[in-house]
PDB file of N, CA and C in Angstrom:
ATOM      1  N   UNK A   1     114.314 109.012  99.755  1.00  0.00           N
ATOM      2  CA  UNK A   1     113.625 109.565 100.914  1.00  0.00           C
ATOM      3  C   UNK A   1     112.244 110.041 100.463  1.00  0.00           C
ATOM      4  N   UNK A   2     110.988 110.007 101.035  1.00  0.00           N
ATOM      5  CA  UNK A   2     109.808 110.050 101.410  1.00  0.00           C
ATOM      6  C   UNK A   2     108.989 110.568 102.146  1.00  0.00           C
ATOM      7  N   UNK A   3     108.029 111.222 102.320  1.00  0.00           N
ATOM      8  CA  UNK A   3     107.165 111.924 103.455  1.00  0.00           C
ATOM      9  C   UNK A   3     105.992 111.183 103.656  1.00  0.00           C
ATOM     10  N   UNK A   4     105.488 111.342 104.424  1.00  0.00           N
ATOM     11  CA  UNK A   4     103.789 110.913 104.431  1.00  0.00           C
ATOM     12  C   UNK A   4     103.045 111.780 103.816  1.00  0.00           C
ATOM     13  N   UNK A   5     103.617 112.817 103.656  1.00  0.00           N
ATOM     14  CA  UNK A   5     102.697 114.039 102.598  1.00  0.00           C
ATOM     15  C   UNK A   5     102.151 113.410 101.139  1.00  0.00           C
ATOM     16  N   UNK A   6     103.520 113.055 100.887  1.00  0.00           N
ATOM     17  CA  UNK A   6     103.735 111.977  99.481  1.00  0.00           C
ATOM     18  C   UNK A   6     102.833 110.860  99.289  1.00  0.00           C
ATOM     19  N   UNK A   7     103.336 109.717 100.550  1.00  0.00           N
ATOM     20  CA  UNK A   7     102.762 108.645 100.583  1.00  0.00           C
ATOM     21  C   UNK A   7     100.787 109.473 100.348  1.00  0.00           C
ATOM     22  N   UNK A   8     100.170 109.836 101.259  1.00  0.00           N
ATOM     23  CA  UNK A   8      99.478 110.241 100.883  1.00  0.00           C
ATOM     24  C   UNK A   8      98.240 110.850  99.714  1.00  0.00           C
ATOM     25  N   UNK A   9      99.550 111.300  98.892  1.00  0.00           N
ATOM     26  CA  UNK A   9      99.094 112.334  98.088  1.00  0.00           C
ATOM     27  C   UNK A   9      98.710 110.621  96.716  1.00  0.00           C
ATOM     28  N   UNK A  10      99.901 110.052  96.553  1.00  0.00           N
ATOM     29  CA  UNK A  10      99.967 109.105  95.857  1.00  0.00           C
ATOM     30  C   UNK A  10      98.950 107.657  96.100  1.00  0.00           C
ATOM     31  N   UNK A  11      98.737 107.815  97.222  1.00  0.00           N
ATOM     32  CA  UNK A  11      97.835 106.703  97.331  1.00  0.00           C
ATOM     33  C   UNK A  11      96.092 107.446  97.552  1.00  0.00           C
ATOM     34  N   UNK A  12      96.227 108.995  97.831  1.00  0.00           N
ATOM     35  CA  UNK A  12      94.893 109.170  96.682  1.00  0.00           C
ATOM     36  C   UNK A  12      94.282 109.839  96.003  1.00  0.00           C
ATOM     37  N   UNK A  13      95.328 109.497  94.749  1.00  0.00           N
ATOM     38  CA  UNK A  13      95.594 110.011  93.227  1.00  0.00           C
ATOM     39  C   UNK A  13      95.148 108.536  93.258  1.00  0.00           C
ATOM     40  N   UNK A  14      95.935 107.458  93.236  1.00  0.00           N
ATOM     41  CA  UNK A  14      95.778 105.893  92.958  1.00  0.00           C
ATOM     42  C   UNK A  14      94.265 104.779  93.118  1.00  0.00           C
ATOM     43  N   UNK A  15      94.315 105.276  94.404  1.00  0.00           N
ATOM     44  CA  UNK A  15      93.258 104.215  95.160  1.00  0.00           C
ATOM     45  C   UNK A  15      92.067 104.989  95.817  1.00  0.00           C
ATOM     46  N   UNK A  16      91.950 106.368  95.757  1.00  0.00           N
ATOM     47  CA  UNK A  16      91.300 106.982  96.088  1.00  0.00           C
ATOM     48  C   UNK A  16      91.067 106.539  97.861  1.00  0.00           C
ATOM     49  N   UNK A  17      92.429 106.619  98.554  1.00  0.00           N
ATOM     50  CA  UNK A  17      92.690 106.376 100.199  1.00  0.00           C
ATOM     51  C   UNK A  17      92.494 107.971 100.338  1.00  0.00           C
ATOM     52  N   UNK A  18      91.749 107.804 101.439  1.00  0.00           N
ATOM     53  CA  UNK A  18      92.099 108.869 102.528  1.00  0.00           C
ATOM     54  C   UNK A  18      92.738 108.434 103.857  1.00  0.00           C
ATOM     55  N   UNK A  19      93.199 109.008 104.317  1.00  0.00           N
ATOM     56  CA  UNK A  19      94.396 108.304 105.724  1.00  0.00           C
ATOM     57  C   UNK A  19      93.232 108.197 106.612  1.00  0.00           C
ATOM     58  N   UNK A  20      93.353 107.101 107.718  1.00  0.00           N
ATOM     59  CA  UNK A  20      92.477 106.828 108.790  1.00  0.00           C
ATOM     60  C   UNK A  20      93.417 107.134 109.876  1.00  0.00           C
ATOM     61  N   UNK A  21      92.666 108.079 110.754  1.00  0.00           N
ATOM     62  CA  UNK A  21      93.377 108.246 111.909  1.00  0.00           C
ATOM     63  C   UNK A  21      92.862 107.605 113.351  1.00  0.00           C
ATOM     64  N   UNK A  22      92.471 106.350 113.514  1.00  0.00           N
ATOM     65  CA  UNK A  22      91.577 105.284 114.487  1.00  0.00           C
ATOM     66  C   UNK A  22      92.142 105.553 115.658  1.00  0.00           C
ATOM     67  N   UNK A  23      93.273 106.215 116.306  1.00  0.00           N
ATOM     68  CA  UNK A  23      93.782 106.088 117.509  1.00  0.00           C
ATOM     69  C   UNK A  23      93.790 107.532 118.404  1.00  0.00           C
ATOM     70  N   UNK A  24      92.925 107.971 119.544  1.00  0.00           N
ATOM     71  CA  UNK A  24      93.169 108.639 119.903  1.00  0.00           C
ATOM     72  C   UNK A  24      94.417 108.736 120.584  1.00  0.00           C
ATOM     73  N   UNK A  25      95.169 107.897 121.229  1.00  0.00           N
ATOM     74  CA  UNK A  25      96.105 108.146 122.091  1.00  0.00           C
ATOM     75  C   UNK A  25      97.158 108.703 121.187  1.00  0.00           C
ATOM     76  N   UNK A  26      97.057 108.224 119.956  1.00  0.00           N
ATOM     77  CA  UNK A  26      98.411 108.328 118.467  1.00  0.00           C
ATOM     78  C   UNK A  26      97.844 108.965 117.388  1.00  0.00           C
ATOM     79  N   UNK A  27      97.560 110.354 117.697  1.00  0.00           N
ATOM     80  CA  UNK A  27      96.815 111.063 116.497  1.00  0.00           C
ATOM     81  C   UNK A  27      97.295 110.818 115.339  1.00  0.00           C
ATOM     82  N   UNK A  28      98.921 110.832 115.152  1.00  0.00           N
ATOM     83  CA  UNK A  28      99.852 110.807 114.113  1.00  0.00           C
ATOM     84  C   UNK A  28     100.163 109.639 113.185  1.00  0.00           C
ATOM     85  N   UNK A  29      99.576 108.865 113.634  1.00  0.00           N
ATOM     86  CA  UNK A  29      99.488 107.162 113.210  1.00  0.00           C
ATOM     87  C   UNK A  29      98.336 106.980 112.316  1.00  0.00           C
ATOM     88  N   UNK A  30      98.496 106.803 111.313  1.00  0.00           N
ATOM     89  CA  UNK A  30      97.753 106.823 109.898  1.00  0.00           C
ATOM     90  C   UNK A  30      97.439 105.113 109.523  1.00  0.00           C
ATOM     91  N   UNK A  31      96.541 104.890 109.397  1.00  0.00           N
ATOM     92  CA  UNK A  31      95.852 103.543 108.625  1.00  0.00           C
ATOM     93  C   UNK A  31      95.461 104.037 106.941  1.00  0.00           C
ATOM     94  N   UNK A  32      96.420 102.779 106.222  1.00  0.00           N
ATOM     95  CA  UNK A  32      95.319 102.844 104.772  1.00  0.00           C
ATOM     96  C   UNK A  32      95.018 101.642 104.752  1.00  0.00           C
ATOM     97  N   UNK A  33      93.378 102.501 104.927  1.00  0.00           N
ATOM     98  CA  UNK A  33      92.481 100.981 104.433  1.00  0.00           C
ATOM     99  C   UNK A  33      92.358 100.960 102.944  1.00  0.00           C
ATOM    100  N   UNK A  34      91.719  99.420 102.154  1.00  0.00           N
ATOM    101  CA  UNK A  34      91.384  98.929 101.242  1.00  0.00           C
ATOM    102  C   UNK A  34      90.313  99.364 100.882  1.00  0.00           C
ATOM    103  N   UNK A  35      90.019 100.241  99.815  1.00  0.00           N
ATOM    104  CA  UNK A  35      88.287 100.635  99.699  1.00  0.00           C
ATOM    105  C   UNK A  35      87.731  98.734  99.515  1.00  0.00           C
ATOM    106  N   UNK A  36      87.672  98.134  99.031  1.00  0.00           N
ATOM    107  CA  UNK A  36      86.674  97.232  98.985  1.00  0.00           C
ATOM    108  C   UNK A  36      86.758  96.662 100.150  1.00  0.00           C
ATOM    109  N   UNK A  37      87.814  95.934 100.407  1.00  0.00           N
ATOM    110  CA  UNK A  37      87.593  95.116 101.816  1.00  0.00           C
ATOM    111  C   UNK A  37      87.986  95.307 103.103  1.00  0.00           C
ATOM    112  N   UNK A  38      88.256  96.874 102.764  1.00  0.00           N
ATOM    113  CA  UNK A  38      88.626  97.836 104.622  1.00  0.00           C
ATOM    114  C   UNK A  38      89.699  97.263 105.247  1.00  0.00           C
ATOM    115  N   UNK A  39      90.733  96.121 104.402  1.00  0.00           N
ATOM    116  CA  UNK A  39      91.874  95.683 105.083  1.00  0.00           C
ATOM    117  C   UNK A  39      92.846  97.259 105.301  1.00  0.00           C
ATOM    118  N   UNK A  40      94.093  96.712 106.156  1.00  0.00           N
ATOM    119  CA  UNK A  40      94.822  97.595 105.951  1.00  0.00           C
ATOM    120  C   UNK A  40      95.793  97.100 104.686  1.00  0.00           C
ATOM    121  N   UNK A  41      96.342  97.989 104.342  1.00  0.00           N
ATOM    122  CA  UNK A  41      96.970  97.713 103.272  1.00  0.00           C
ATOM    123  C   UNK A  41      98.520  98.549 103.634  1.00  0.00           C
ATOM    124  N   UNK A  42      98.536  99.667 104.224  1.00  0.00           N
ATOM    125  CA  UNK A  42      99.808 100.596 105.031  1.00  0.00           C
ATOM    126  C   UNK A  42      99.186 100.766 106.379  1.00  0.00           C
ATOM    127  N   UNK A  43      99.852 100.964 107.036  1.00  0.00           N
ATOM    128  CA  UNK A  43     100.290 101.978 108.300  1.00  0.00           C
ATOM    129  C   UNK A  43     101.446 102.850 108.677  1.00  0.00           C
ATOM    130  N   UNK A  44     100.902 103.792 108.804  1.00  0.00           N
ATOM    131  CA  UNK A  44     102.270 105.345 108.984  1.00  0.00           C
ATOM    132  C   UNK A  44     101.913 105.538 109.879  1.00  0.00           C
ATOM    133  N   UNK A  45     103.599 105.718 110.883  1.00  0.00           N
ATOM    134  CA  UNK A  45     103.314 105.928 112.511  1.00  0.00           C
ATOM    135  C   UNK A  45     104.854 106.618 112.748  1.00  0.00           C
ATOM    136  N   UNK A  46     104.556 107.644 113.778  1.00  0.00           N
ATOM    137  CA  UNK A  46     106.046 108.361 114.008  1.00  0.00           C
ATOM    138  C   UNK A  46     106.501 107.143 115.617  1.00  0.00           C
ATOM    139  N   UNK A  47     107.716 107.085 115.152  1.00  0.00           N
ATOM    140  CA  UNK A  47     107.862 105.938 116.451  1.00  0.00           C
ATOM    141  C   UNK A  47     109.646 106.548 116.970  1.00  0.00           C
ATOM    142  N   UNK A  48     109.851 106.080 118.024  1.00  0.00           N
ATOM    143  CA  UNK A  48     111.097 106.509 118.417  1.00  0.00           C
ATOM    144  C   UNK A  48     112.005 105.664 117.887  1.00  0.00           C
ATOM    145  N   UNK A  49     112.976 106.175 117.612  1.00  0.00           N
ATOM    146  CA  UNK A  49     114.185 105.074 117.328  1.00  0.00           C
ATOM    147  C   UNK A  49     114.638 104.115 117.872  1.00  0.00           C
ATOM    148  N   UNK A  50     114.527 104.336 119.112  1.00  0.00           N
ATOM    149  CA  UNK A  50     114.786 103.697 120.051  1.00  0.00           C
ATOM    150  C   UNK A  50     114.155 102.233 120.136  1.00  0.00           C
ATOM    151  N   UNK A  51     113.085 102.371 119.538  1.00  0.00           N
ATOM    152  CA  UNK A  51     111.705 101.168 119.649  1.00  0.00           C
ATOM    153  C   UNK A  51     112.159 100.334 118.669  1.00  0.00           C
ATOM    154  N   UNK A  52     112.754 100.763 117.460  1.00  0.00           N
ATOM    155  CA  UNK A  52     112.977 100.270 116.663  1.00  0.00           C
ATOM    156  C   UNK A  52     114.305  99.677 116.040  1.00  0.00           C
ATOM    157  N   UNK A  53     115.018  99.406 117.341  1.00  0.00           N
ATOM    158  CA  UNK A  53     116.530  99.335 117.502  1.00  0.00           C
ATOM    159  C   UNK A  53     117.525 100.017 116.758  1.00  0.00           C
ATOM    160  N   UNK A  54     117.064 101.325 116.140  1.00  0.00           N
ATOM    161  CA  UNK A  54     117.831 102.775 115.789  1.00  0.00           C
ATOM    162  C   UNK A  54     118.725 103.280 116.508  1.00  0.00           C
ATOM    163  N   UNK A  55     119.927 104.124 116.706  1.00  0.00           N
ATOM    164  CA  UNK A  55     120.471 104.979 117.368  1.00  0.00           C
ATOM    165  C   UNK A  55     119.800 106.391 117.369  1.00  0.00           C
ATOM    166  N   UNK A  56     119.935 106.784 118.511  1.00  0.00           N
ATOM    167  CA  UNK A  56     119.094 108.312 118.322  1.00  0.00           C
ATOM    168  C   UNK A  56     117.772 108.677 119.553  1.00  0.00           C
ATOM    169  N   UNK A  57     117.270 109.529 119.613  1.00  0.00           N
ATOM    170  CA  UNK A  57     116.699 109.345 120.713  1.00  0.00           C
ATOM    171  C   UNK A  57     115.356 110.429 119.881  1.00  0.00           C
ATOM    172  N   UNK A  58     115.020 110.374 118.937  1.00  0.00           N
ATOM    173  CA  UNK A  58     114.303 111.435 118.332  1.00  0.00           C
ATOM    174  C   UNK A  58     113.390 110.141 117.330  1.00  0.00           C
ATOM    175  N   UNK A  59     112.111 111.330 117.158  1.00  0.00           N
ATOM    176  CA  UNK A  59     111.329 110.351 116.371  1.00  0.00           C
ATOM    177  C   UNK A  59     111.423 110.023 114.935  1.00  0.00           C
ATOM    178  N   UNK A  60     110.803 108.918 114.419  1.00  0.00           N
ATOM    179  CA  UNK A  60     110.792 108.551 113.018  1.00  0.00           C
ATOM    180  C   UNK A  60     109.694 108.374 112.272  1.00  0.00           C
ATOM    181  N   UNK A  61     109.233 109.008 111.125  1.00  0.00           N
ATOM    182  CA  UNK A  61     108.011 108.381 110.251  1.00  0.00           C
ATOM    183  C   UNK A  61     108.500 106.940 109.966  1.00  0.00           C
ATOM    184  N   UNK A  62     107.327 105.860 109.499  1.00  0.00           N
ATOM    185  CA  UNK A  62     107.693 104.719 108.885  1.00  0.00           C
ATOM    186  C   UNK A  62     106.446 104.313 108.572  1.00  0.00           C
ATOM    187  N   UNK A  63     106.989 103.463 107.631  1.00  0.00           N
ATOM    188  CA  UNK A  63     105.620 102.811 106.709  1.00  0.00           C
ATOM    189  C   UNK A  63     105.652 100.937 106.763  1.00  0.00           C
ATOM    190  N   UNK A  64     104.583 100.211 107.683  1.00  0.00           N
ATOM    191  CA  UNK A  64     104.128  98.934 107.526  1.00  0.00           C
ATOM    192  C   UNK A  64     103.719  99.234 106.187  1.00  0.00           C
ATOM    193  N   UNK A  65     104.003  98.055 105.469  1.00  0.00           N
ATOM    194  CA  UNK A  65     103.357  97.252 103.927  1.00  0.00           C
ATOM    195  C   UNK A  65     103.248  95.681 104.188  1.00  0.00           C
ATOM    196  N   UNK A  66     101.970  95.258 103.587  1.00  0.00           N
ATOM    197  CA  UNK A  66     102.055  94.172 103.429  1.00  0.00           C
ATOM    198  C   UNK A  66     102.743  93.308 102.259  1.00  0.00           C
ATOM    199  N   UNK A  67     103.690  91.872 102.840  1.00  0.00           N
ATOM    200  CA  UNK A  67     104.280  91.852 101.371  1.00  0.00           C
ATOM    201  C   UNK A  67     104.199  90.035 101.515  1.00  0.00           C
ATOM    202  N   UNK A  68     104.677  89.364 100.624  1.00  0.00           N
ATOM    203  CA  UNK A  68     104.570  88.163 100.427  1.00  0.00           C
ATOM    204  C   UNK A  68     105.840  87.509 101.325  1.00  0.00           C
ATOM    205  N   UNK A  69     105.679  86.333 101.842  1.00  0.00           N
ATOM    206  CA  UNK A  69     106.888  86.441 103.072  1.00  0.00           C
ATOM    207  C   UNK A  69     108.224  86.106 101.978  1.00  0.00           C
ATOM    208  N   UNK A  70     108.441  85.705 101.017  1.00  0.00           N
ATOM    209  CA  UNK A  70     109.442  86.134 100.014  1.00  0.00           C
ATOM    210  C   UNK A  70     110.070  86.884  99.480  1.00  0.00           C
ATOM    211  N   UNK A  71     109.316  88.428  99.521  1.00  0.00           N
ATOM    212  CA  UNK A  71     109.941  89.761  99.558  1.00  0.00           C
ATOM    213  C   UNK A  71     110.290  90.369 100.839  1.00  0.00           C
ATOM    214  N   UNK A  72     109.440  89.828 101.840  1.00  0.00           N
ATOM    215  CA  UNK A  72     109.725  90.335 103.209  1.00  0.00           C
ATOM    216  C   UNK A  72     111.661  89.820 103.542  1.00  0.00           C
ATOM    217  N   UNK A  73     111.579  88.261 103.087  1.00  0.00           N
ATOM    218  CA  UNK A  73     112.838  87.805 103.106  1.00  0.00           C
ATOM    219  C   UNK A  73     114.232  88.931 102.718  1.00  0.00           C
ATOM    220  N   UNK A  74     113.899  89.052 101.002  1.00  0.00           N
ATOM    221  CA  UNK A  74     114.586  89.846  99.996  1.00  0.00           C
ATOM    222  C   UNK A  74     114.847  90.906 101.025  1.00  0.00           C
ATOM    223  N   UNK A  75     113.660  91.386 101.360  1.00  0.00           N
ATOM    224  CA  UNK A  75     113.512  92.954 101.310  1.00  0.00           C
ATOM    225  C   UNK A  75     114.595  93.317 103.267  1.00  0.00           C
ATOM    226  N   UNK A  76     114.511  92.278 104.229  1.00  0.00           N
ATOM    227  CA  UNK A  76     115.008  92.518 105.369  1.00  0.00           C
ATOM    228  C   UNK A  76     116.604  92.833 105.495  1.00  0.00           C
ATOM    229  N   UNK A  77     117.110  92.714 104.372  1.00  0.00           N
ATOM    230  CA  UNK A  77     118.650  93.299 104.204  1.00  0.00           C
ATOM    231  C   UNK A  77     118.761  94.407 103.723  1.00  0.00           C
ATOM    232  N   UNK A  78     117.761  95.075 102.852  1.00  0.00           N
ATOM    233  CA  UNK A  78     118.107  96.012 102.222  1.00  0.00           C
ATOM    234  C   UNK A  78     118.113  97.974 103.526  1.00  0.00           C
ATOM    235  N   UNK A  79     118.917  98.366 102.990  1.00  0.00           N
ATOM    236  CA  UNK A  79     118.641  99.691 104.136  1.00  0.00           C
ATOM    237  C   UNK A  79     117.743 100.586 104.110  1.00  0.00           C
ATOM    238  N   UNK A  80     117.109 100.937 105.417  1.00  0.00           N
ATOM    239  CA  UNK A  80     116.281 101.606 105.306  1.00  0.00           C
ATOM    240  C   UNK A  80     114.324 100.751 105.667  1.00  0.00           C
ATOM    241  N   UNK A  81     114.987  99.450 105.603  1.00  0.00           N
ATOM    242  CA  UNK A  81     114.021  98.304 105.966  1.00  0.00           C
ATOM    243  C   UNK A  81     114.051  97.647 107.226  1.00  0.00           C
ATOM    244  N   UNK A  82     113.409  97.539 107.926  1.00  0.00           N
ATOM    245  CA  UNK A  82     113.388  96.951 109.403  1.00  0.00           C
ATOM    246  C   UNK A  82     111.830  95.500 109.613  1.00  0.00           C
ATOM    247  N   UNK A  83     112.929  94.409 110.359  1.00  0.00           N
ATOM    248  CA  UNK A  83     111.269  93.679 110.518  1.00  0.00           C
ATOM    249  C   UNK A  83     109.851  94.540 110.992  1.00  0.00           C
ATOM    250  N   UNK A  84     109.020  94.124 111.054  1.00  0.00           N
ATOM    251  CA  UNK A  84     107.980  94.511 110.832  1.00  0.00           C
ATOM    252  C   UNK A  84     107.247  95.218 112.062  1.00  0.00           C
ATOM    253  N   UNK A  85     107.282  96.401 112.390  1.00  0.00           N
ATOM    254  CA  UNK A  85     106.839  96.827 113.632  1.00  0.00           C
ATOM    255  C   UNK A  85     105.493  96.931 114.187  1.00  0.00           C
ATOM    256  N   UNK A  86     104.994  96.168 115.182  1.00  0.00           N
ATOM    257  CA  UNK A  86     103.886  95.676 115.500  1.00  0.00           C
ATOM    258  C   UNK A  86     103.061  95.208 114.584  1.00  0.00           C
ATOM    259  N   UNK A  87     103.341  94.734 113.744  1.00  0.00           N
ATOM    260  CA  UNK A  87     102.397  93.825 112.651  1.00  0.00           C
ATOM    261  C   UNK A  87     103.148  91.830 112.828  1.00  0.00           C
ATOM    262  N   UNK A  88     102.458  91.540 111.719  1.00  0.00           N
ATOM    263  CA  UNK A  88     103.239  89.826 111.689  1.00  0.00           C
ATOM    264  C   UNK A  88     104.441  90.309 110.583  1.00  0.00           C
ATOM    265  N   UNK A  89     105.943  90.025 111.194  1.00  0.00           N
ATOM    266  CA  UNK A  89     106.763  89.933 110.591  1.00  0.00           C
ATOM    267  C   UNK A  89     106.945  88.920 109.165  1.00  0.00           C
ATOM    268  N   UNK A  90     106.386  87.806 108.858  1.00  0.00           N
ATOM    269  CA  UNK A  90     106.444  86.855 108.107  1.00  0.00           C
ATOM    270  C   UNK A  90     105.637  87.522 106.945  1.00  0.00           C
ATOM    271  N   UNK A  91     104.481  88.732 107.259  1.00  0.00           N
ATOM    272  CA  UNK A  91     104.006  89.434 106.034  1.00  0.00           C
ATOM    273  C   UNK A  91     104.245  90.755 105.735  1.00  0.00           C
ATOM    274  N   UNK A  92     104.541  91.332 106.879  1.00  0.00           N
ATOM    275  CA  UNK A  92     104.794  92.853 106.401  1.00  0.00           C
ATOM    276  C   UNK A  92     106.444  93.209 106.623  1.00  0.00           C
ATOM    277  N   UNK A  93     106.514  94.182 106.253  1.00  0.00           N
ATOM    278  CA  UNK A  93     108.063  95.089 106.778  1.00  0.00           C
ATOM    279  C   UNK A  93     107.620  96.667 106.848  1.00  0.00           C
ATOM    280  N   UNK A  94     108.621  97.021 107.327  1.00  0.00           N
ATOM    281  CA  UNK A  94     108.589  98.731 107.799  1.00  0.00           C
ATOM    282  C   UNK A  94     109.678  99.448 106.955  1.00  0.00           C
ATOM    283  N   UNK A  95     109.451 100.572 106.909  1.00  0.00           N
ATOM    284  CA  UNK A  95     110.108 100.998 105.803  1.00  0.00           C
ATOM    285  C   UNK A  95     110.544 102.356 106.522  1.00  0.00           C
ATOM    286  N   UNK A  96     111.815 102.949 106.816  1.00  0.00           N
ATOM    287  CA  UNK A  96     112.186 104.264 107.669  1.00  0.00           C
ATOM    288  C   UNK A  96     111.995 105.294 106.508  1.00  0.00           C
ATOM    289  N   UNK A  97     110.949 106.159 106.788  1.00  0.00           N
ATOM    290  CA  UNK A  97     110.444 107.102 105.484  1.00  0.00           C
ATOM    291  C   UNK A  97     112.017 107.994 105.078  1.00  0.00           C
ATOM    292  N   UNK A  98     112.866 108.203 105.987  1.00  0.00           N
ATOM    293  CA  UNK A  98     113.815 109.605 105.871  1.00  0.00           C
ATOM    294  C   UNK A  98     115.403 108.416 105.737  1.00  0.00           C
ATOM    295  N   UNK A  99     114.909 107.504 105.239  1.00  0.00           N
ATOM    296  CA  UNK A  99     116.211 106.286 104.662  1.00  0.00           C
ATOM    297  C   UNK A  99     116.278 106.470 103.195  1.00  0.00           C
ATOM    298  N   UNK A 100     117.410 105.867 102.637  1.00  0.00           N
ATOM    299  CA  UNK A 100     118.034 106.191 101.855  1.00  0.00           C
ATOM    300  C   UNK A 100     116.645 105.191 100.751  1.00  0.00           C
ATOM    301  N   UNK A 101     116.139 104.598 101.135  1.00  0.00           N
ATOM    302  CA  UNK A 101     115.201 103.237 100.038  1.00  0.00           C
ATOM    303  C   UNK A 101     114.245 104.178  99.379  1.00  0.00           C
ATOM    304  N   UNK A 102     114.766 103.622  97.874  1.00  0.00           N
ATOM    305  CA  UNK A 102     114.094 104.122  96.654  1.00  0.00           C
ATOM    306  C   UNK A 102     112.951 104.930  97.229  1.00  0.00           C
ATOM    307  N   UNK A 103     112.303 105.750  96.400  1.00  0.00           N
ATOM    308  CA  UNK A 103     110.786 106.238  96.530  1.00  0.00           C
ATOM    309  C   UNK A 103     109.931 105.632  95.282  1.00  0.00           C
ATOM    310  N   UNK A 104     110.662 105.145  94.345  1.00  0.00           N
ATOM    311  CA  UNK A 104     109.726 104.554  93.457  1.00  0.00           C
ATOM    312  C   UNK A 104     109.662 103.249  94.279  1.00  0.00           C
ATOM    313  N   UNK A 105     110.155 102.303  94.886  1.00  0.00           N
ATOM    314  CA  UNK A 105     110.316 101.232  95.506  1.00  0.00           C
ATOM    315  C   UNK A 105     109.017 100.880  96.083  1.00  0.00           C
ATOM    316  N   UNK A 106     109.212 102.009  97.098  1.00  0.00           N
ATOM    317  CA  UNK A 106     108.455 102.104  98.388  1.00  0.00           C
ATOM    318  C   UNK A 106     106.761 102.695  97.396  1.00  0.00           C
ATOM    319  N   UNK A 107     106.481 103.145  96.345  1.00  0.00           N
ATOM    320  CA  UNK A 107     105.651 103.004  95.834  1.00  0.00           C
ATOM    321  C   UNK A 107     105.048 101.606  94.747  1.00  0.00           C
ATOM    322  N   UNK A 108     105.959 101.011  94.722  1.00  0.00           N
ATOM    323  CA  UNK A 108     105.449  99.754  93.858  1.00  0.00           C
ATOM    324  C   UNK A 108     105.375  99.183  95.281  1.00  0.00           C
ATOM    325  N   UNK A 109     106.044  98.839  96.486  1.00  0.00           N
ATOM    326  CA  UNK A 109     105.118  98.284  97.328  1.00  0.00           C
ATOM    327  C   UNK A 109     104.338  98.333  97.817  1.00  0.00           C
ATOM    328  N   UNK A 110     103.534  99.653  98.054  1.00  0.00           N
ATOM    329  CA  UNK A 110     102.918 100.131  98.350  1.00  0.00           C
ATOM    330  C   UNK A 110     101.189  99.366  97.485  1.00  0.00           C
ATOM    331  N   UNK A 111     101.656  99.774  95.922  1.00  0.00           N
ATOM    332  CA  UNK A 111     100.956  99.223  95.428  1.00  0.00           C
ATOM    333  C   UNK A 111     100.746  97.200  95.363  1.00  0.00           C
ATOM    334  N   UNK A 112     101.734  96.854  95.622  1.00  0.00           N
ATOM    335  CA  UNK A 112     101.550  95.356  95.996  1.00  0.00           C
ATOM    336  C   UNK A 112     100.587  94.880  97.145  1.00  0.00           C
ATOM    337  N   UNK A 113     100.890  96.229  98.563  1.00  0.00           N
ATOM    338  CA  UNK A 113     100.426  96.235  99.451  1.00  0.00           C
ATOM    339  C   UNK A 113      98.691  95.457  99.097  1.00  0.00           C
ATOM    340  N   UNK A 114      97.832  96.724  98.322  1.00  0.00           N
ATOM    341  CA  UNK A 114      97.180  97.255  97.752  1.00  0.00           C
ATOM    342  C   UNK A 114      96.606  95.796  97.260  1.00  0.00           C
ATOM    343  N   UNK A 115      96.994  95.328  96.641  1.00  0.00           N
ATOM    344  CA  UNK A 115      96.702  94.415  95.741  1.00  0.00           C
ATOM    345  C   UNK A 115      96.147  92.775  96.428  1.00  0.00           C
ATOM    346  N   UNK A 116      97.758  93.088  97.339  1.00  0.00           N
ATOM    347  CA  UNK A 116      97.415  91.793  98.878  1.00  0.00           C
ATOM    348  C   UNK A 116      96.128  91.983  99.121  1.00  0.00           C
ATOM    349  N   UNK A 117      95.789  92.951  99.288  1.00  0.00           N
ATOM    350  CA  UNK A 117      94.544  92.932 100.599  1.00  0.00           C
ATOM    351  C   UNK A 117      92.831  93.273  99.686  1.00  0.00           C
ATOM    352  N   UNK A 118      92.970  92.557  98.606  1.00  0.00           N
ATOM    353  CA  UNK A 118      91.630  93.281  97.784  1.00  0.00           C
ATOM    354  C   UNK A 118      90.885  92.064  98.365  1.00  0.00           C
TER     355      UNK A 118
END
């Protein structure tokens, strides 16, 4: 399990990210851009469960990563992983921050993310 405090803190110690907050309607919805080429590389967004074919009626942090559609494959069984919410499923996945999936995990993808998008 994971926070966005974390995600945060780690991506800038790393990459020197600061979170982009581009959406007025979704203050809470975080963009990390790529310092060189301003891609995204994450997105953190509190979303309902509901949206995300969850049980529950309460909200969720989660983290888009971009990944190679070969890990996206790997990675769509494992728990705590969901196809890709509003992004292209074939490159990214979502990751339920308060799921049981590694935190070192979710930081080496993070950094793959990272790497995709230079």
């Amino acid at each position: 399990m994971i926070n966005r405090r974390e995600i945060f803190a780690y991506v800038k110690e790393k990459f020197d990210t600061d979170p982009d907050y581009p959406w007025f309607k979704y203050p809470d919805n975080a963009v990390l851009r790529h310092n060189g080429s301003g891609k995204w590389y994450g997105l953190i967004m509190n979303v309902p469960k509901i949206k995300l074919g969850l049980s529950g009626e309460e909200s969720v942090d989660i983290i888009d990563l971009k990944c190679e559609p070969g890990i996206v494959s790997l990675l769509k069984n494992e728990q705590g992983t969901l196809p890709a919410y509003h992004m292209n499923k074939k490159h990214w996945i979502t990751i339920v921050l308060v799921s049981p999936f590694p935190k070192e995990e979710i930081y080496n993808l993070i950094n793959w993310s990272y790497k995709l998008t230079e």
